[in-house]
C-alpha atoms as a PDB file:
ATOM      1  CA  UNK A   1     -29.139  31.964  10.177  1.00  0.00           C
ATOM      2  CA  UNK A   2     -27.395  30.228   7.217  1.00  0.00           C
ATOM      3  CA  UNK A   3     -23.631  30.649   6.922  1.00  0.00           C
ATOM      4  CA  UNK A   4     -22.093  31.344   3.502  1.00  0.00           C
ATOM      5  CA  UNK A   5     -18.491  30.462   3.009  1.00  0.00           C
ATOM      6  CA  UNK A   6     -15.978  31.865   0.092  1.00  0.00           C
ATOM      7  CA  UNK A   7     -12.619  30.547  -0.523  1.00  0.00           C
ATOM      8  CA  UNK A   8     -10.424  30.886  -3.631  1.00  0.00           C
ATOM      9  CA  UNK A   9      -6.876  28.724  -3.625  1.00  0.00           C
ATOM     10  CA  UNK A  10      -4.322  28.982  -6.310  1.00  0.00           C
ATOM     11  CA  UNK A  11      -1.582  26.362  -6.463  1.00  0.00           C
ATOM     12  CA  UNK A  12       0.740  24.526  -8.837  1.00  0.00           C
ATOM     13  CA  UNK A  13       0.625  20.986 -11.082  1.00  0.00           C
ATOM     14  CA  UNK A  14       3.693  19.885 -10.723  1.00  0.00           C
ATOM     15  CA  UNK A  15       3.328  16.362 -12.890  1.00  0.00           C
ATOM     16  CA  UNK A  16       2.325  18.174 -15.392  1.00  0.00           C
ATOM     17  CA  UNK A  17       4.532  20.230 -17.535  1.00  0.00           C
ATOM     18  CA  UNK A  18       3.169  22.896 -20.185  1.00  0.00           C
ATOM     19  CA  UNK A  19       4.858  22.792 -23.867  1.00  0.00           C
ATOM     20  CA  UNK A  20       7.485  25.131 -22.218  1.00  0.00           C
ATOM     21  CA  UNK A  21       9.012  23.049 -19.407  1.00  0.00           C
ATOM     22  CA  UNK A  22       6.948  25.498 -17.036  1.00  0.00           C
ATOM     23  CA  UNK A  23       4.345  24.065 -14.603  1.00  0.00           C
ATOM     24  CA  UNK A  24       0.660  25.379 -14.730  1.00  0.00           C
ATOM     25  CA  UNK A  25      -0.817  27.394 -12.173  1.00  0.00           C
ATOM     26  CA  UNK A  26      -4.413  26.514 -11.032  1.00  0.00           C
ATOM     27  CA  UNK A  27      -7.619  28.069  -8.981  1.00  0.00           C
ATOM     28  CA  UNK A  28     -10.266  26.528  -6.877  1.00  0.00           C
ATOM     29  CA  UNK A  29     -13.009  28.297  -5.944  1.00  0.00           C
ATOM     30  CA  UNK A  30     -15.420  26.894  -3.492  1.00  0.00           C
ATOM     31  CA  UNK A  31     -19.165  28.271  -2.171  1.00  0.00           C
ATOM     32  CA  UNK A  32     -20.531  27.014   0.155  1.00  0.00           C
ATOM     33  CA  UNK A  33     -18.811  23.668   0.605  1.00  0.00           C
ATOM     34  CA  UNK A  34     -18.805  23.278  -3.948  1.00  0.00           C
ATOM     35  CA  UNK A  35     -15.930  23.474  -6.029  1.00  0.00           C
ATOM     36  CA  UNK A  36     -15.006  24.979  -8.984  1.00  0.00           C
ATOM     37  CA  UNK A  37     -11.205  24.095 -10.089  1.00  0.00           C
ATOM     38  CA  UNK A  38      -9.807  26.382 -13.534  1.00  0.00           C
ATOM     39  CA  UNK A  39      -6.662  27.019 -14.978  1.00  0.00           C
ATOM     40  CA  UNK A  40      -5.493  30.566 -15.328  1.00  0.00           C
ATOM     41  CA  UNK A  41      -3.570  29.642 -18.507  1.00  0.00           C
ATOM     42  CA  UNK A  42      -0.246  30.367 -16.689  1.00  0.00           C
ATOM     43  CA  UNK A  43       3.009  28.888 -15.836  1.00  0.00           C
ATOM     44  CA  UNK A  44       5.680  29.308 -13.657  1.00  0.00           C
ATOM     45  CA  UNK A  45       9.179  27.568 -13.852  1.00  0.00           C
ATOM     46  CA  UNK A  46       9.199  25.174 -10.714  1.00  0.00           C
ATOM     47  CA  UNK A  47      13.492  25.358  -9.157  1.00  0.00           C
ATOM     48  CA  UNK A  48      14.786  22.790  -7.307  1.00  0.00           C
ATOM     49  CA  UNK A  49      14.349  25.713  -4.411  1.00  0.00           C
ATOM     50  CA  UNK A  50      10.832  25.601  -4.341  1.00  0.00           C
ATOM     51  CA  UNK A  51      10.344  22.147  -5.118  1.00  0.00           C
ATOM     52  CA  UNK A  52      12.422  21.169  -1.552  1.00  0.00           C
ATOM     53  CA  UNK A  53      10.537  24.009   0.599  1.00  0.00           C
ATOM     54  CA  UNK A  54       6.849  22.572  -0.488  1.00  0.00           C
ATOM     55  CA  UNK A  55       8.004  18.645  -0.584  1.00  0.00           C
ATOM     56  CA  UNK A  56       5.356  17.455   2.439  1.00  0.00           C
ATOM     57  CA  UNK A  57       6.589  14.007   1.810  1.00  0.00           C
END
């Protein structure tokens, strides 16, 4: 039996600033192991808050 897999992942650009200092928000979609990767045409403002709570560096 083949096994189908589904995922969808939204996350953040964050060197890349839209027009209006915000930072775009992005989705990947992936079936079966392929990838589709689209904006949503939104942005959030990124604070220092959130910036220091996702840092994995």
């Amino acid at each position: 039996m083949e096994r189908n897999t589904f995922n969808i992942l939204f996350y953040i650009r964050r060197n890349k600033l839209l027009k209006d200092g915000k930072v775009p928000i992005l989705m990947r979609i992936t079936i079966n192991g392929r990838r589709w990767d689209s904006s949503l045409q939104l942005g959030v403002v990124l604070s220092q808050r959130l910036s220091e709570l996702t840092d994995y560096n």
